[in-house]
Protein backbone atom coordinates (compact mmCIF):
# COMPACT_ATOMS: atom_id res chain seq x y z
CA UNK A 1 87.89 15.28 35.47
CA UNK A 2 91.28 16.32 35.95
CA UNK A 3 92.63 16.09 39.46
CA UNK A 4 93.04 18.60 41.93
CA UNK A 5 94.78 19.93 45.18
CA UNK A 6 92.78 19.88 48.50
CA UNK A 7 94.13 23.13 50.09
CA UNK A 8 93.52 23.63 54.05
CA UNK A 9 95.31 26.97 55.45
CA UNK A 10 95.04 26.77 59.42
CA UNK A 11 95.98 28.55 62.47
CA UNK A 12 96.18 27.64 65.69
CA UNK A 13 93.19 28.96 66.45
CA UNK A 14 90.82 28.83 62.91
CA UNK A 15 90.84 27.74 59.25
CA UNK A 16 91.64 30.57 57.00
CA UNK A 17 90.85 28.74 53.60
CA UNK A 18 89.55 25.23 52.73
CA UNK A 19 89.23 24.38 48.99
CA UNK A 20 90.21 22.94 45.90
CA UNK A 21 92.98 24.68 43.71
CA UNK A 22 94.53 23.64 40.72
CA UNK A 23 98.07 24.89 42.06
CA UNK A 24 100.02 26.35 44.98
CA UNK A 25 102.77 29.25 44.22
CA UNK A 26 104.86 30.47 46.50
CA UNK A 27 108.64 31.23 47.40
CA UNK A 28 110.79 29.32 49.98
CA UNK A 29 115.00 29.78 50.62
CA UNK A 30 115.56 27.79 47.45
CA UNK A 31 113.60 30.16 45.36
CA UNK A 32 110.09 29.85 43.56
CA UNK A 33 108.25 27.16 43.61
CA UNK A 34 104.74 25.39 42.20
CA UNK A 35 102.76 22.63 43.89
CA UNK A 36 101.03 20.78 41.33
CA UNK A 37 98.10 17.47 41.39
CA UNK A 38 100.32 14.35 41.58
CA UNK A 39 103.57 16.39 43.06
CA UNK A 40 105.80 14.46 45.03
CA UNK A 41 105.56 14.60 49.01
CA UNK A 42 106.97 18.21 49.85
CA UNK A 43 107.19 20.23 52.83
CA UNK A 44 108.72 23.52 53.00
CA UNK A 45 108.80 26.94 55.17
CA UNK A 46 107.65 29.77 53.63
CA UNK A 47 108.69 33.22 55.49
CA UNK A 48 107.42 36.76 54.10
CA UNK A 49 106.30 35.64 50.82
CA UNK A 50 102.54 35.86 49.13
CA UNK A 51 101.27 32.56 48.25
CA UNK A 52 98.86 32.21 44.81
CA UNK A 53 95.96 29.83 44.69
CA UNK A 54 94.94 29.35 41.23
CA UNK A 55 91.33 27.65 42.08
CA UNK A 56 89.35 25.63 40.41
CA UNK A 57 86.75 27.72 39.09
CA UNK A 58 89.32 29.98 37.30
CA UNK A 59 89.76 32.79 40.01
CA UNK A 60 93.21 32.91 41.95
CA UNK A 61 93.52 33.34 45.92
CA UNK A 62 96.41 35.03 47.65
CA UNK A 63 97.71 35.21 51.18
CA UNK A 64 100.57 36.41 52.66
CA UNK A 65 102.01 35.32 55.97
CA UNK A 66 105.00 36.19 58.25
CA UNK A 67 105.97 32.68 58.38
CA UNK A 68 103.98 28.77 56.86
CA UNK A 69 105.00 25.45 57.19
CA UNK A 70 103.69 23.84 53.62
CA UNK A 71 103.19 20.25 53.85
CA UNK A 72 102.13 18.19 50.66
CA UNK A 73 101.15 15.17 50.71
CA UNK A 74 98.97 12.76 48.42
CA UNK A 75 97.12 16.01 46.71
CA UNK A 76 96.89 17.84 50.17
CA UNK A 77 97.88 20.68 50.82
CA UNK A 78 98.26 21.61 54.35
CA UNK A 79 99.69 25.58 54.87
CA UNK A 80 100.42 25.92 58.85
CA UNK A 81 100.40 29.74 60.00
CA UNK A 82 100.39 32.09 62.39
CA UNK A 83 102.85 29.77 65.04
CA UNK A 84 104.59 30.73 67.90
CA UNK A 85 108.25 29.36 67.02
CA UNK A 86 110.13 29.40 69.82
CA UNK A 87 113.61 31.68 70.40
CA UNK A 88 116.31 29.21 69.72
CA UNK A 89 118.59 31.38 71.77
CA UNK A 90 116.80 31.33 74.63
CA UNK A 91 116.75 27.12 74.84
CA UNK A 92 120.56 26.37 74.24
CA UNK A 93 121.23 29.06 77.49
């Protein structure tokens, strides 16, 4: 069996998604990007950009969100969403 992501998109308040996925796609500052089984440690934040889950059972999965933390880690996925960042203006007055 070939390995796979574990993929767990959160708010604060519920999960959105919690599955298995043979890849993440998305776009961060740097440009594209793919999250693959055995990818290095990663995190990354993800602002206005549709992210692609390409699921195990052949079907794909998309969400987009006004701003996602991505951490990867160990073939986990975690996609953080829908947080209140605070105004960094406001905290250096």
């Amino acid at each position: 069996m070939e390995p796979t992501l574990k993929i767990r998109i959160s708010t604060p308040r519920e999960v959105l998604f919690e599955g298995e996925a043979e890849s993440v796609s998305s776009v961060n500052a740097d440009g594209p990007f793919d999250i693959l089984p055995m990818h290095a440690n990663f995190i990354t934040f993800v602002q206005k950009q549709k992210f692609v889950l390409r699921l195990v059972e052949g079907q794909t999965k998309e969400f987009l969100f006004d701003f996602a933390i991505v951490y990867n880690k160990d073939n986990q996925v975690n996609i953080y969403t829908d947080i209140q960042l605070p105004n960094l203006e406001e905290l250096a007055d």
